[in-house]
N, C-alpha and C. Protein backbone atom coordinates (compact mmCIF):
# COMPACT_ATOMS: atom_id res chain seq x y z
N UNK A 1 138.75 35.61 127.23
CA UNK A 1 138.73 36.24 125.93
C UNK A 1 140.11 36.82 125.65
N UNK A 2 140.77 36.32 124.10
CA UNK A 2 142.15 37.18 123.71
C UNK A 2 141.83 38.32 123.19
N UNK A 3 142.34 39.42 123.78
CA UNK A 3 142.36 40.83 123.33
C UNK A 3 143.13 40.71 122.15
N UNK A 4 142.61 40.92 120.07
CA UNK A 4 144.05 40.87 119.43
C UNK A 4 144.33 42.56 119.60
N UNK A 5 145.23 42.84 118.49
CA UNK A 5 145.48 44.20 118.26
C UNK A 5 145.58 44.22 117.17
N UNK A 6 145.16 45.51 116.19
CA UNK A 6 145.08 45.48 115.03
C UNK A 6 145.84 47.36 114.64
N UNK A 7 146.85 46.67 113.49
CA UNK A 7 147.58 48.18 112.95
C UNK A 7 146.23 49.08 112.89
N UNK A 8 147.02 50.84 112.61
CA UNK A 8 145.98 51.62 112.69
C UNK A 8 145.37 51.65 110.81
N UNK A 9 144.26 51.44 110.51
CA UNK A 9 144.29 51.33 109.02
C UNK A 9 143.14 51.86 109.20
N UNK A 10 142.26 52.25 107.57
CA UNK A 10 141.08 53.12 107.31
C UNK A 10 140.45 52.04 106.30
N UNK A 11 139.07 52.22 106.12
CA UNK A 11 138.35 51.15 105.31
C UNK A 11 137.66 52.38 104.15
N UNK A 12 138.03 52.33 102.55
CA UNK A 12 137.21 53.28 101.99
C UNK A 12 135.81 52.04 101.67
N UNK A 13 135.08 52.26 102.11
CA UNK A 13 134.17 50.93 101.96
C UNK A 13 133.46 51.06 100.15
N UNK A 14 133.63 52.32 99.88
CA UNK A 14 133.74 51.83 98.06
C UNK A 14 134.22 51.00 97.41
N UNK A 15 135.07 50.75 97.89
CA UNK A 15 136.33 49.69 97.15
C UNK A 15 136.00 48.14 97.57
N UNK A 16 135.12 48.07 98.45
CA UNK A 16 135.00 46.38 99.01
C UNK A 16 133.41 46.06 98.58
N UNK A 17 134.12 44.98 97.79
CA UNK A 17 132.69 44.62 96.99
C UNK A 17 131.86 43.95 97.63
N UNK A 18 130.56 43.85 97.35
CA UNK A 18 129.45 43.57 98.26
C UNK A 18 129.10 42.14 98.05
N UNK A 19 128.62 41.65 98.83
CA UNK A 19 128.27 40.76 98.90
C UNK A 19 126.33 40.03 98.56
N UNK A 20 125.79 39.49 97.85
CA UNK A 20 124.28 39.16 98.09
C UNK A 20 123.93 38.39 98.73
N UNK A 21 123.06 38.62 99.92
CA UNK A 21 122.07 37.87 100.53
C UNK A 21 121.02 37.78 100.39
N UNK A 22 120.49 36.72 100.30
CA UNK A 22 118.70 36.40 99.58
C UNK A 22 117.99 36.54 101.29
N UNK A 23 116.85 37.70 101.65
CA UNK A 23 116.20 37.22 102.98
C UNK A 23 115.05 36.50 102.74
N UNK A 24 113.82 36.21 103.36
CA UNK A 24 112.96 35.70 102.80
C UNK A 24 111.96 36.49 102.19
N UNK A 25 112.63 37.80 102.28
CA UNK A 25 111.60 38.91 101.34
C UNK A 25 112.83 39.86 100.99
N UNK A 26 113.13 39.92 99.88
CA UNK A 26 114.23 41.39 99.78
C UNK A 26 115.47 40.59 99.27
N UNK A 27 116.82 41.84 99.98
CA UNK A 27 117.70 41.03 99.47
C UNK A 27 118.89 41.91 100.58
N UNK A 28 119.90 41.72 101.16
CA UNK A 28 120.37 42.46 101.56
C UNK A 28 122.06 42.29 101.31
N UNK A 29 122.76 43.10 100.99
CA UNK A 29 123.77 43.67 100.36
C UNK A 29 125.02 44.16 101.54
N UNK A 30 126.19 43.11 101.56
CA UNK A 30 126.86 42.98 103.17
C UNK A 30 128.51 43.59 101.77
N UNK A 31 129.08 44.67 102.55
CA UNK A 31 130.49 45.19 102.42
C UNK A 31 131.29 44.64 103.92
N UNK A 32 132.21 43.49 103.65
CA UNK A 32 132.66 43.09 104.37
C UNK A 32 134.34 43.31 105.17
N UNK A 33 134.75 43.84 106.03
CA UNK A 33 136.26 43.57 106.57
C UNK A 33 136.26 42.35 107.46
N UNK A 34 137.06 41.56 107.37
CA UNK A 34 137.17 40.57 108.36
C UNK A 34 138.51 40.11 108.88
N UNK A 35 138.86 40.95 110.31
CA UNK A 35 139.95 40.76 110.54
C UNK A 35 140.14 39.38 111.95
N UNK A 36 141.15 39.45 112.16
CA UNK A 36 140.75 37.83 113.40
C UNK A 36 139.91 38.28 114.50
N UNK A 37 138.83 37.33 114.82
CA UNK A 37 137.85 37.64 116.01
C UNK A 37 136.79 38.91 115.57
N UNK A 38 136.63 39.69 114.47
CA UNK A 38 136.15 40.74 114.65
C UNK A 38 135.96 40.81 113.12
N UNK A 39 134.46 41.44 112.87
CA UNK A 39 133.77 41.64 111.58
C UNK A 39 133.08 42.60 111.31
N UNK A 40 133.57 43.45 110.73
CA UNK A 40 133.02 44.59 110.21
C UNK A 40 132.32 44.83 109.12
N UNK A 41 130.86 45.75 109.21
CA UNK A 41 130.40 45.38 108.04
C UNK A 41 129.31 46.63 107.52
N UNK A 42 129.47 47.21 106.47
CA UNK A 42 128.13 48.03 105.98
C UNK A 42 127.25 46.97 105.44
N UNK A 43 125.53 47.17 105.84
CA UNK A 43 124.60 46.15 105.20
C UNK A 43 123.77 47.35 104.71
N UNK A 44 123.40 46.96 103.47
CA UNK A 44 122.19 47.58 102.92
C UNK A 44 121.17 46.45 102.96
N UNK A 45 119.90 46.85 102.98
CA UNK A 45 118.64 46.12 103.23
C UNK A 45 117.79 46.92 102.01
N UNK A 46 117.20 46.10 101.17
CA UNK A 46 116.91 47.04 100.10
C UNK A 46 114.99 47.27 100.78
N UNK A 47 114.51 47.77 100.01
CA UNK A 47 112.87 48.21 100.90
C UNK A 47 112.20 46.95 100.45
N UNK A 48 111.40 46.01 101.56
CA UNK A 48 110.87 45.25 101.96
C UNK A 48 111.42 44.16 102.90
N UNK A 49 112.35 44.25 102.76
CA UNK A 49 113.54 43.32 103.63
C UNK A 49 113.36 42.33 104.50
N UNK A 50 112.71 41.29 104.50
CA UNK A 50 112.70 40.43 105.74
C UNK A 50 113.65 39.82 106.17
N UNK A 51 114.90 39.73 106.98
CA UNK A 51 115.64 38.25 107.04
C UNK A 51 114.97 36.85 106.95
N UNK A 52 115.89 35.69 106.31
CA UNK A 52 115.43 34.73 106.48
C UNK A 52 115.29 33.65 107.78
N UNK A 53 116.23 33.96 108.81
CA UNK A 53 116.48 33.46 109.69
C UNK A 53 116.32 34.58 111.23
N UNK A 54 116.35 33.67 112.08
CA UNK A 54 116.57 34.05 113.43
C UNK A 54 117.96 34.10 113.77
N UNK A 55 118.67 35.11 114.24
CA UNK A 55 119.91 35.26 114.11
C UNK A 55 120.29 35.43 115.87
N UNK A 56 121.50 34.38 116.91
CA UNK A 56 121.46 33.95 118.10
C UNK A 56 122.65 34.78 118.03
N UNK A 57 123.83 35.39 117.41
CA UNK A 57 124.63 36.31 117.46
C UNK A 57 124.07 37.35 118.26
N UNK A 58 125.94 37.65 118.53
CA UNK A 58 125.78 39.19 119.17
C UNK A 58 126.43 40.60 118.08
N UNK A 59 126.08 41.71 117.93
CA UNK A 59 126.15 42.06 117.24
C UNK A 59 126.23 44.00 117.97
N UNK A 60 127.01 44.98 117.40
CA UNK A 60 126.72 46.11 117.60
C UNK A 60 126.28 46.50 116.10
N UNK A 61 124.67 47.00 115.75
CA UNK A 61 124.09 47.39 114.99
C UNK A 61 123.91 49.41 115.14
N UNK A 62 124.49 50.01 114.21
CA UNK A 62 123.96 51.32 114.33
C UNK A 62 123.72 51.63 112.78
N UNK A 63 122.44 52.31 113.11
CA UNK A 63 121.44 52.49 111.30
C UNK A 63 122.15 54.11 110.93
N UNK A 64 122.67 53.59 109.80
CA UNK A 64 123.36 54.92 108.95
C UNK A 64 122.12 55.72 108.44
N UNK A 65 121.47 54.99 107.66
CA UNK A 65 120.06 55.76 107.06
C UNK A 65 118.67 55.06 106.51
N UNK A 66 118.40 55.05 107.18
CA UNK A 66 116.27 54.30 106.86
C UNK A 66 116.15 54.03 108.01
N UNK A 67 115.15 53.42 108.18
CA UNK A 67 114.74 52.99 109.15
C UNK A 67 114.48 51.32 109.18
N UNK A 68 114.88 50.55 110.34
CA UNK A 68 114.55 48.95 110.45
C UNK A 68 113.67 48.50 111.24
N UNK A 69 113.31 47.58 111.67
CA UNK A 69 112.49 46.71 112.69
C UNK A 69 113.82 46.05 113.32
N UNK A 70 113.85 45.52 114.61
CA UNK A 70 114.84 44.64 115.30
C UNK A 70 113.59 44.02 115.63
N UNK A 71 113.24 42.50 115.10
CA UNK A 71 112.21 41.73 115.69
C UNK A 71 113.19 40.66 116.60
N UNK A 72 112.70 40.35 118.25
CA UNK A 72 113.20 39.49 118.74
C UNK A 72 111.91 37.93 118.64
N UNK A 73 112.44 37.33 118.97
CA UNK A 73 112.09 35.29 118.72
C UNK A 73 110.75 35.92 119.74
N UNK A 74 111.07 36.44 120.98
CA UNK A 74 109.82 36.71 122.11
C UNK A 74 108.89 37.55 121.79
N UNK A 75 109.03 38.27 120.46
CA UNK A 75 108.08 38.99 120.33
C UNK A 75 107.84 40.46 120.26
N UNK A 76 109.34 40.70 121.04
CA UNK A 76 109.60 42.04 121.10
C UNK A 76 109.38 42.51 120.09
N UNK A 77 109.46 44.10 120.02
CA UNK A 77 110.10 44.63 118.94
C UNK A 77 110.69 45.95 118.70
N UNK A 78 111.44 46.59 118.03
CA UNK A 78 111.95 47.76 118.43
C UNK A 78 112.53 48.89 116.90
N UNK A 79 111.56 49.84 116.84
CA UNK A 79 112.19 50.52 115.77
C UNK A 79 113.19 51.35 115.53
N UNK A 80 114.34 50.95 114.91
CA UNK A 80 115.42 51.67 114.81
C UNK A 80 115.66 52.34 113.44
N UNK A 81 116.13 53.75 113.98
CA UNK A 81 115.71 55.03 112.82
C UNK A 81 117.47 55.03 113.11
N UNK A 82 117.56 56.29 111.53
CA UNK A 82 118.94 56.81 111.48
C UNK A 82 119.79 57.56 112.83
N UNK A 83 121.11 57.20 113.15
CA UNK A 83 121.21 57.62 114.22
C UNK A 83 120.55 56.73 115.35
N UNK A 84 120.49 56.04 115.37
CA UNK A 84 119.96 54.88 116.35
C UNK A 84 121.26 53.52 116.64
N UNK A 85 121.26 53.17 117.98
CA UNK A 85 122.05 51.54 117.97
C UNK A 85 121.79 50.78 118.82
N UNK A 86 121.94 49.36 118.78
CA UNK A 86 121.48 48.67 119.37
C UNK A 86 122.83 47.21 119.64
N UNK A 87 123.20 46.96 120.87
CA UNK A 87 124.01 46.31 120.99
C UNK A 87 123.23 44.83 121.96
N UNK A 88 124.22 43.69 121.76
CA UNK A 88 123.55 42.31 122.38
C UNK A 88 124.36 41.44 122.00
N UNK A 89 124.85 40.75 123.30
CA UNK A 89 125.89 39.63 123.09
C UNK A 89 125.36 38.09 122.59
N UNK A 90 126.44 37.91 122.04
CA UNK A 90 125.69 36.03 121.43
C UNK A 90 124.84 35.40 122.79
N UNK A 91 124.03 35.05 122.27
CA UNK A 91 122.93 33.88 122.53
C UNK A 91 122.28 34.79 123.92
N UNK A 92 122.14 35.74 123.56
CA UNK A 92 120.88 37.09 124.58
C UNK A 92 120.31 37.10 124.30
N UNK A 93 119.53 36.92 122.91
CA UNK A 93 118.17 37.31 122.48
C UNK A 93 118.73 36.63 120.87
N UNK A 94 117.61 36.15 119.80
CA UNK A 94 117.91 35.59 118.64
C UNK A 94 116.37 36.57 118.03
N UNK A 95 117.45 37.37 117.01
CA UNK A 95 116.71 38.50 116.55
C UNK A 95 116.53 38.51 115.40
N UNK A 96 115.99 39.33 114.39
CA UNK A 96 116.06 39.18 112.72
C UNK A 96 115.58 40.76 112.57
N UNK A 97 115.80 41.06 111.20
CA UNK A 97 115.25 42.77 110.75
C UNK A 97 114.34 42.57 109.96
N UNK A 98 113.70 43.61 109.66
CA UNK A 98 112.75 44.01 108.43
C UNK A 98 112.45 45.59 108.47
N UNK A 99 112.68 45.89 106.92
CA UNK A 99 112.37 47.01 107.03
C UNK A 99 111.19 47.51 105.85
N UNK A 100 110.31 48.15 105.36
CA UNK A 100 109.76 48.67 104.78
C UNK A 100 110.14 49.25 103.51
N UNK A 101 110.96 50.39 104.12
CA UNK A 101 111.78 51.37 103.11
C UNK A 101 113.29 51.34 102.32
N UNK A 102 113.65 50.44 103.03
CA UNK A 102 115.28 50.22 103.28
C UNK A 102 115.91 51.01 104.22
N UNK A 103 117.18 50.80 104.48
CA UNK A 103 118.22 50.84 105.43
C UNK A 103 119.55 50.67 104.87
N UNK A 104 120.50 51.05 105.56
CA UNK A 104 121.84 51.57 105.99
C UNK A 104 122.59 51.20 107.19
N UNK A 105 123.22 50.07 107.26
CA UNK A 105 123.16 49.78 108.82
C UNK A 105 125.41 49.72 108.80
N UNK A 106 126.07 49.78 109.82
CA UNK A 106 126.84 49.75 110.35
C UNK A 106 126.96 48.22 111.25
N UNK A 107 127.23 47.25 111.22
CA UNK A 107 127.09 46.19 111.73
C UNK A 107 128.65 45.67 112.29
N UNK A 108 128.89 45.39 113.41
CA UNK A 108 130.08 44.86 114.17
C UNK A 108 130.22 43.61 114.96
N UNK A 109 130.59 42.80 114.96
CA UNK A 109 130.67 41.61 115.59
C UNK A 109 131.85 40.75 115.96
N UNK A 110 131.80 39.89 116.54
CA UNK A 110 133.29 39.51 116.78
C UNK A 110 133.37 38.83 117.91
N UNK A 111 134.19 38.21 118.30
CA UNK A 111 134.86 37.14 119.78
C UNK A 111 134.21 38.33 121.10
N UNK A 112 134.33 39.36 121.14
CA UNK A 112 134.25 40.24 122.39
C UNK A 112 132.76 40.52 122.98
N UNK A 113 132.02 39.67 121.89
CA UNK A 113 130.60 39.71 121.85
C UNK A 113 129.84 38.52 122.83
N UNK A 114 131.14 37.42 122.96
CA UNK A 114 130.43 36.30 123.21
C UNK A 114 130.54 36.48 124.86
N UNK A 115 129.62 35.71 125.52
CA UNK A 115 129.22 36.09 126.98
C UNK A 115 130.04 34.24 127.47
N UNK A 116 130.95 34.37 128.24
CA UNK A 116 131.84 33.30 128.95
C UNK A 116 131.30 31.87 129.44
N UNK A 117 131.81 31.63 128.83
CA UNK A 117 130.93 29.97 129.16
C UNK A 117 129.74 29.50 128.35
N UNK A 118 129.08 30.65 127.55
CA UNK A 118 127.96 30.21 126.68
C UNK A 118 128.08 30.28 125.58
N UNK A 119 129.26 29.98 124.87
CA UNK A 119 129.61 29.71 123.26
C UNK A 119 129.03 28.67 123.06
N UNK A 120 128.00 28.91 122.09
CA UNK A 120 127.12 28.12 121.75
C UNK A 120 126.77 28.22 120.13
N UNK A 121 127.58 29.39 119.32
CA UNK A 121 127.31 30.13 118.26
C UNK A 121 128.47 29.60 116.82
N UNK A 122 129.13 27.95 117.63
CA UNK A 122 130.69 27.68 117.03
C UNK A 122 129.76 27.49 115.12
């Protein structure tokens, strides 16, 4: 894995326009930075939220405000409230959200996520 380095800079995330995603229930709303190897991101999940997909990424998720579901493919499942996080490298578990009420999430991802030899996520 290349370590990059990145100047010291601040994100006012007002200013970065959002993005729409259709899930298969809801809609969820991605403020994006994307610098090399590494993706930063506020997601809003508006209330009912299903994703549409199973997602094999790795990801550091921490919920700013509502509450989500982290459903895994096995069945798991795990409720994450404000003040909550949940981290998992590509192809560990293939997960999706849903939430009820909506959410606030903090979402991070990037090259440092992927586990050596099992890039499988090109």
């Amino acid at each position: 894995m290349t370590v990059k380095s990145f100047p010291f800079q601040t994100i006012n995330w007002s200013s970065v326009p959002p993005s729409e995603h259709q899930g298969e229930i809801g809609m969820s709303y991605w403020r994006t930075l994307q610098l090399p190897g590494l993706r930063i991101r506020i997601v809003e999940y508006s209330p009912g939220y299903l994703a549409d997909h199973w997602c094999p990424k790795g990801h550091i998720v921490h919920c700013l405000e509502g509450e989500f579901i982290n459903e895994q493919q096995n069945g798991e499942r795990t409720v994450m409230g404000k003040g909550m996080t949940y981290v998992v490298s590509d192809n560990a578990s293939s997960h999706r959200s849903r939430t009820e009420q909506g959410a606030t999430l903090l979402i991070v991802d990037g090259d440092f996520l992927k586990i050596a030899g099992k890039d499988k996520t090109k």
